[in-house]
C-alpha atoms as a PDB file:
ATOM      1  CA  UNK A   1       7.462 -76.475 -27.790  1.00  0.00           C
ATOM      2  CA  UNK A   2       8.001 -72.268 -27.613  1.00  0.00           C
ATOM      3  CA  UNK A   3       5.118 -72.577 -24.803  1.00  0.00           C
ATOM      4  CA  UNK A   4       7.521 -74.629 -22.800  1.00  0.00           C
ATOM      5  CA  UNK A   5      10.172 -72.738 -23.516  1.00  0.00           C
ATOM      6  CA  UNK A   6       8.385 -69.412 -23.014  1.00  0.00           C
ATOM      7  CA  UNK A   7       7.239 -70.902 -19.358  1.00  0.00           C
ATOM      8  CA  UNK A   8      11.373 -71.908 -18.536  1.00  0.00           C
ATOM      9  CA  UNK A   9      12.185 -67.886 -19.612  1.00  0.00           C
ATOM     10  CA  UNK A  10       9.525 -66.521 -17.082  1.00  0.00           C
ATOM     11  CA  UNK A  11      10.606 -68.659 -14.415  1.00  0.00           C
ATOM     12  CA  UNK A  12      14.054 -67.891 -14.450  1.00  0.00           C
ATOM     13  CA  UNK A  13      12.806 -64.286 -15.066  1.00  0.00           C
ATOM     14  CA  UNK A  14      11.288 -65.034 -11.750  1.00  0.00           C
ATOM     15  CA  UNK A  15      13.978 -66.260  -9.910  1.00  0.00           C
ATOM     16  CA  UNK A  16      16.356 -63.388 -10.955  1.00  0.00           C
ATOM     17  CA  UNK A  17      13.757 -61.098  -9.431  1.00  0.00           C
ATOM     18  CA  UNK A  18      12.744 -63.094  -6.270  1.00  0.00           C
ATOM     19  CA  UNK A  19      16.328 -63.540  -5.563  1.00  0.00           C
ATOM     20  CA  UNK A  20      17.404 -60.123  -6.296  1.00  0.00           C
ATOM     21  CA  UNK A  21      20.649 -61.571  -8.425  1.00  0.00           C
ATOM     22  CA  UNK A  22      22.406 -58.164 -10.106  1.00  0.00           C
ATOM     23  CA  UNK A  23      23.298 -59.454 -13.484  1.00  0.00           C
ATOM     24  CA  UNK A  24      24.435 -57.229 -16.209  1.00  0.00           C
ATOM     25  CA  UNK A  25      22.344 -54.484 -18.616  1.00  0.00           C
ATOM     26  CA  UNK A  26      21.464 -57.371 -21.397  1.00  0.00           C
ATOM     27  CA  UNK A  27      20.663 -60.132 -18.953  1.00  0.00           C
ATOM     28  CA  UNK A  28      18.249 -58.405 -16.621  1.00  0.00           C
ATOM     29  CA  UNK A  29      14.676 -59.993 -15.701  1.00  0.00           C
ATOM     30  CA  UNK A  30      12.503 -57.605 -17.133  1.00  0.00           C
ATOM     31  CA  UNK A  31      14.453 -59.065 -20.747  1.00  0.00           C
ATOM     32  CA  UNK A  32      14.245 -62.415 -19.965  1.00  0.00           C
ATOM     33  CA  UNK A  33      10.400 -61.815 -19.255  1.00  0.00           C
ATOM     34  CA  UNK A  34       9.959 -60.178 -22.558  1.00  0.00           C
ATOM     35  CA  UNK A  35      11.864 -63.108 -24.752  1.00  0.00           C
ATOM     36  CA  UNK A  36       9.449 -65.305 -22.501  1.00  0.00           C
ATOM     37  CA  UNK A  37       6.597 -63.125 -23.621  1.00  0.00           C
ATOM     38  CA  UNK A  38       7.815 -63.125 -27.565  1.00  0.00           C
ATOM     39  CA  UNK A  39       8.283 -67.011 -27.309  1.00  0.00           C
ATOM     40  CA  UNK A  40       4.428 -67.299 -26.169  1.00  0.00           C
ATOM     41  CA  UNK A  41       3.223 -64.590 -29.383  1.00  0.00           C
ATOM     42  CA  UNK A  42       5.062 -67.150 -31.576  1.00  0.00           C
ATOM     43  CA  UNK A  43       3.501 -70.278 -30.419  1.00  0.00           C
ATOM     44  CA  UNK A  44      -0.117 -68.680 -30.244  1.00  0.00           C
ATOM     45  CA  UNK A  45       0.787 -67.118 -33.935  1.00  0.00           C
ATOM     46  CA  UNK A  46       1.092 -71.113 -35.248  1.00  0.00           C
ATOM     47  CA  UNK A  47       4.695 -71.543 -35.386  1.00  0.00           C
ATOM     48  CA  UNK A  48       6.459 -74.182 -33.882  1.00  0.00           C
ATOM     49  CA  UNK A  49       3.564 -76.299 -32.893  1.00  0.00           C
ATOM     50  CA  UNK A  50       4.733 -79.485 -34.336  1.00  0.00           C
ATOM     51  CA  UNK A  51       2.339 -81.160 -36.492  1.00  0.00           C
ATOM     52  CA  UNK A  52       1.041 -79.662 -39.838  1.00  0.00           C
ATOM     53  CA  UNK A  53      -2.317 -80.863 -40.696  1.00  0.00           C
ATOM     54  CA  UNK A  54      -2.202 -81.122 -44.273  1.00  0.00           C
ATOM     55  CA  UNK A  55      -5.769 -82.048 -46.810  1.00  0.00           C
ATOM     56  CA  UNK A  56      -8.572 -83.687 -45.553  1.00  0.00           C
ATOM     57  CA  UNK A  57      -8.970 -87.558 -45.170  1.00  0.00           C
ATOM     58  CA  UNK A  58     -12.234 -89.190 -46.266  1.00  0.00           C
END
């Protein structure tokens, strides 16, 4: 789910720099790219990847 998320914050991170829209100091590409990039750290780290796997079956 934060992989899908993460992939929504670099595209809009992308189309605030293709098109060039001035936004303000907190809402700037470059920071939507890194919240994209801290979304993708947490979903490779394990956390919120839906199922827990918990024991073995036999």
């Amino acid at each position: 789910m934060l992989a899908i998320i993460a992939a929504v914050a670099f595209f809009i991170a992308f189309l605030i720099d293709a098109a060039d829209i001035s936004t303000d100091d907190v809402f700037t590409s470059t920071n939507v790219m890194l919240l994209g990039l801290t979304l993708l750290a947490l979903h490779v780290a394990g956390i919120g990847g839906g199922r827990r796997v918990r024991g073995r079956r036999r």
